[in-house]
N, C-alpha and C. Protein backbone atom coordinates (compact mmCIF):
# COMPACT_ATOMS: atom_id res chain seq x y z
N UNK A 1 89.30 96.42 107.11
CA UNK A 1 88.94 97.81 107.02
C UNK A 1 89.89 98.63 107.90
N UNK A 2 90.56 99.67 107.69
CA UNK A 2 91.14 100.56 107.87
C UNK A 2 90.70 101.56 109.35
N UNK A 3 91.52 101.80 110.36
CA UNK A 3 91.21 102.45 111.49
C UNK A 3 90.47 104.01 111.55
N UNK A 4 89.74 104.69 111.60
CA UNK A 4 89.49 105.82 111.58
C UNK A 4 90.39 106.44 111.68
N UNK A 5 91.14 107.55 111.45
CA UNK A 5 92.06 108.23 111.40
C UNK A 5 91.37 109.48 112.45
N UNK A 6 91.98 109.66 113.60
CA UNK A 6 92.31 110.71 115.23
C UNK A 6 93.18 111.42 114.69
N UNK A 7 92.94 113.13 114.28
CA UNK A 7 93.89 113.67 114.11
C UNK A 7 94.59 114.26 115.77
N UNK A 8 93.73 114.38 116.35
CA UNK A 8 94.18 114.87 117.87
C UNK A 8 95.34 113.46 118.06
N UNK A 9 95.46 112.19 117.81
CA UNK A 9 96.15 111.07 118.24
C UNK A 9 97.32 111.60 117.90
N UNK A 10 97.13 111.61 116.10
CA UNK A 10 98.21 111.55 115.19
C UNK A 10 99.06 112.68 114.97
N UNK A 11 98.58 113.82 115.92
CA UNK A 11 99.75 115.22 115.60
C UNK A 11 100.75 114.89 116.42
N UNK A 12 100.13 114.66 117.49
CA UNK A 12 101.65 114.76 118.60
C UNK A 12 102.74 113.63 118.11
N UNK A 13 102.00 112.57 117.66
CA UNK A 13 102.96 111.81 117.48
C UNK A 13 103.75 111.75 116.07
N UNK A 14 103.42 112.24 115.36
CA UNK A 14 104.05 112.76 114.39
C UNK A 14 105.07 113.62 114.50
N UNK A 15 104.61 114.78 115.23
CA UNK A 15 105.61 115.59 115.34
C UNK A 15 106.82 114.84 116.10
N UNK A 16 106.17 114.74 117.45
CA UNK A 16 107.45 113.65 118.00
C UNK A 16 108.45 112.84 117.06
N UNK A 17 107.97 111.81 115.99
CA UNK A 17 108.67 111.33 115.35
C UNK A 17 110.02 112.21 114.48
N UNK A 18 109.56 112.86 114.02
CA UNK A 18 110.34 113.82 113.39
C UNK A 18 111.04 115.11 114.10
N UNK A 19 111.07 114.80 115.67
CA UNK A 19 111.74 115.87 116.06
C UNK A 19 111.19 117.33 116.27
N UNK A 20 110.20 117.10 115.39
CA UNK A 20 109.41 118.83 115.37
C UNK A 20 108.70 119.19 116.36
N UNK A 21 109.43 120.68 117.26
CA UNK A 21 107.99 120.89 118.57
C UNK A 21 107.11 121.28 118.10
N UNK A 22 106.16 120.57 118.91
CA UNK A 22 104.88 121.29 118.88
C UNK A 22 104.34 122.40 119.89
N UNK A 23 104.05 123.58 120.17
CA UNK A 23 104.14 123.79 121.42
C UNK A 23 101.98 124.07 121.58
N UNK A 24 102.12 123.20 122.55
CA UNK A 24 100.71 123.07 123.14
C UNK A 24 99.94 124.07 122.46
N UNK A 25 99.98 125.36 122.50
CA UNK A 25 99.22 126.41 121.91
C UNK A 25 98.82 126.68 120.27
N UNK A 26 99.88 125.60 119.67
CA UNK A 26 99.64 125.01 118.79
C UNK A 26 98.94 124.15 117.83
N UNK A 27 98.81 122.85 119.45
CA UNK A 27 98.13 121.76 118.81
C UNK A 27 97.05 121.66 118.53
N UNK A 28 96.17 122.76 118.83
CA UNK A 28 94.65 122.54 118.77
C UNK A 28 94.61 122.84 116.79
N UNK A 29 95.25 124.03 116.35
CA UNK A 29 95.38 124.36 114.84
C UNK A 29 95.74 123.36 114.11
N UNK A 30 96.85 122.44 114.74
CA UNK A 30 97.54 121.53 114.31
C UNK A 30 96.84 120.25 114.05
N UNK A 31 96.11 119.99 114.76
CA UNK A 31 94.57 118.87 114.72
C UNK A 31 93.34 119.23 114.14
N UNK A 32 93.08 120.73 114.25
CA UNK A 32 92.26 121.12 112.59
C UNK A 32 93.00 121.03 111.37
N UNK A 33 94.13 121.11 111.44
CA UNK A 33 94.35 121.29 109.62
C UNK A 33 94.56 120.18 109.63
N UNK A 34 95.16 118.89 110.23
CA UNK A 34 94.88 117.61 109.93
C UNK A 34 93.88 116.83 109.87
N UNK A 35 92.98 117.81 110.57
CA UNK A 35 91.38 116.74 110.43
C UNK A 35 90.70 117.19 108.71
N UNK A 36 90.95 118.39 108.74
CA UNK A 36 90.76 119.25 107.42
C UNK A 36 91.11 118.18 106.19
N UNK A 37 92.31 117.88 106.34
CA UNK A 37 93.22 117.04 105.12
C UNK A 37 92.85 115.76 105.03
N UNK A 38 92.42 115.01 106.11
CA UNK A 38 92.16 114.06 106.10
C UNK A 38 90.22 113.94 105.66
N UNK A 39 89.52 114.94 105.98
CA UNK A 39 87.88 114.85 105.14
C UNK A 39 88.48 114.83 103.72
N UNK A 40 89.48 115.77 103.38
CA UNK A 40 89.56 116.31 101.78
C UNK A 40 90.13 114.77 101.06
N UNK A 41 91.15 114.21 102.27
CA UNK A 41 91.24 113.03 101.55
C UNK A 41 90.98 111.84 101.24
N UNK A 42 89.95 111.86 102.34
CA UNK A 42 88.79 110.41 102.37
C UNK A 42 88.65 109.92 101.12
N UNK A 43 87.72 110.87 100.09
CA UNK A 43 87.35 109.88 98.98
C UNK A 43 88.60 109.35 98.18
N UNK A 44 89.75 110.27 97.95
CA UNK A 44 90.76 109.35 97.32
C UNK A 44 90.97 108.48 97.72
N UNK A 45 91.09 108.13 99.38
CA UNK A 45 91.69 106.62 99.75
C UNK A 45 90.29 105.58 99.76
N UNK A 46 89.36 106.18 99.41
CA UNK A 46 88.45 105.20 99.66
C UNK A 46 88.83 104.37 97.76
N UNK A 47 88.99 104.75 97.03
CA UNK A 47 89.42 104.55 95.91
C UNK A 47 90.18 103.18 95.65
N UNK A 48 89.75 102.19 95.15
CA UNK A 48 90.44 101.08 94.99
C UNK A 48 91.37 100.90 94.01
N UNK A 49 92.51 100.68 94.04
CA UNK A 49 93.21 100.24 92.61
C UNK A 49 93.72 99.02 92.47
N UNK A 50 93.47 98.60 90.93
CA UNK A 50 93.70 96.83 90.99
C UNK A 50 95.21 96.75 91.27
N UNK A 51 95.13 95.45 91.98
CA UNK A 51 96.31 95.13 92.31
C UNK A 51 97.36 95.24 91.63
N UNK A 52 97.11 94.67 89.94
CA UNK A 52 97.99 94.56 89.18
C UNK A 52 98.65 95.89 88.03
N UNK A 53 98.66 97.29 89.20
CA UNK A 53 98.65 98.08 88.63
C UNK A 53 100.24 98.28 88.64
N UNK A 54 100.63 98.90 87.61
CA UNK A 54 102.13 99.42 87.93
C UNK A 54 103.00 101.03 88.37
N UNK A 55 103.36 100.71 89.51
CA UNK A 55 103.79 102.32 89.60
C UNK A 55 104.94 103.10 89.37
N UNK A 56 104.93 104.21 89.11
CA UNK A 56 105.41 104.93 87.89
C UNK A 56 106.70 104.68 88.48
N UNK A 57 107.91 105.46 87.68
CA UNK A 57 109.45 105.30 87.79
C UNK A 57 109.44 106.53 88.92
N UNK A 58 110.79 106.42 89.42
CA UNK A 58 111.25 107.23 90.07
C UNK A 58 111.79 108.34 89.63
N UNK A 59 111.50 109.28 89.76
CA UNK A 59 112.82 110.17 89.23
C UNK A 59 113.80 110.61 90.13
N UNK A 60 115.25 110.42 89.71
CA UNK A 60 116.88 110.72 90.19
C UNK A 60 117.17 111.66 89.53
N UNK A 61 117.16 112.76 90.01
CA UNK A 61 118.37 113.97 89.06
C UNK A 61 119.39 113.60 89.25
N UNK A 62 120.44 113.86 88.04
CA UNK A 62 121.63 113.74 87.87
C UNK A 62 121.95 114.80 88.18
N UNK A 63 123.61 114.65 88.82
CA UNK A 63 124.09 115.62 88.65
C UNK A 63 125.39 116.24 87.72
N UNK A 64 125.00 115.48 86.60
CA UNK A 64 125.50 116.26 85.48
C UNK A 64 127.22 115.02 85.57
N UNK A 65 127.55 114.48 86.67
CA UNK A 65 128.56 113.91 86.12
C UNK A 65 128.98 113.02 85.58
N UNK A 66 127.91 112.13 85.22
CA UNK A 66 128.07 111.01 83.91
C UNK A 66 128.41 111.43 82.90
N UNK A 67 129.27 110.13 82.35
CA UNK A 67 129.82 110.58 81.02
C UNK A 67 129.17 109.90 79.99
């Protein structure tokens, strides 16, 4: 089973990862709209899919220079 998800844990360190400041006066908004996203997305991940499912193609735009 899967860890509860801390949005207060997971902002700072997110942002950290990616370089992005956060500046303190921030983080409190920054840990509501992630706690926000994460209720909205509970039931999807609670969602099982069979293993033997296949996932879709990628899409690559070209850029036009194949011949």
């Amino acid at each position: 089973m899967a860890e509860a998800f801390d949005p207060a844990e997971y902002a700072p360190i997110a942002a950290a990862a990616i370089a992005l400041p956060l500046p303190p006066e921030d983080l409190g908004g920054v840990i509501a709209a992630f706690a926000v996203l994460a209720r909205v997305a509970a039931p999807l991940m609670a969602f099982a899919l069979p293993e033997d499912i296949v996932a879709a193609a990628v899409f690559t735009p070209d850029d036009g220079s194949a011949s």
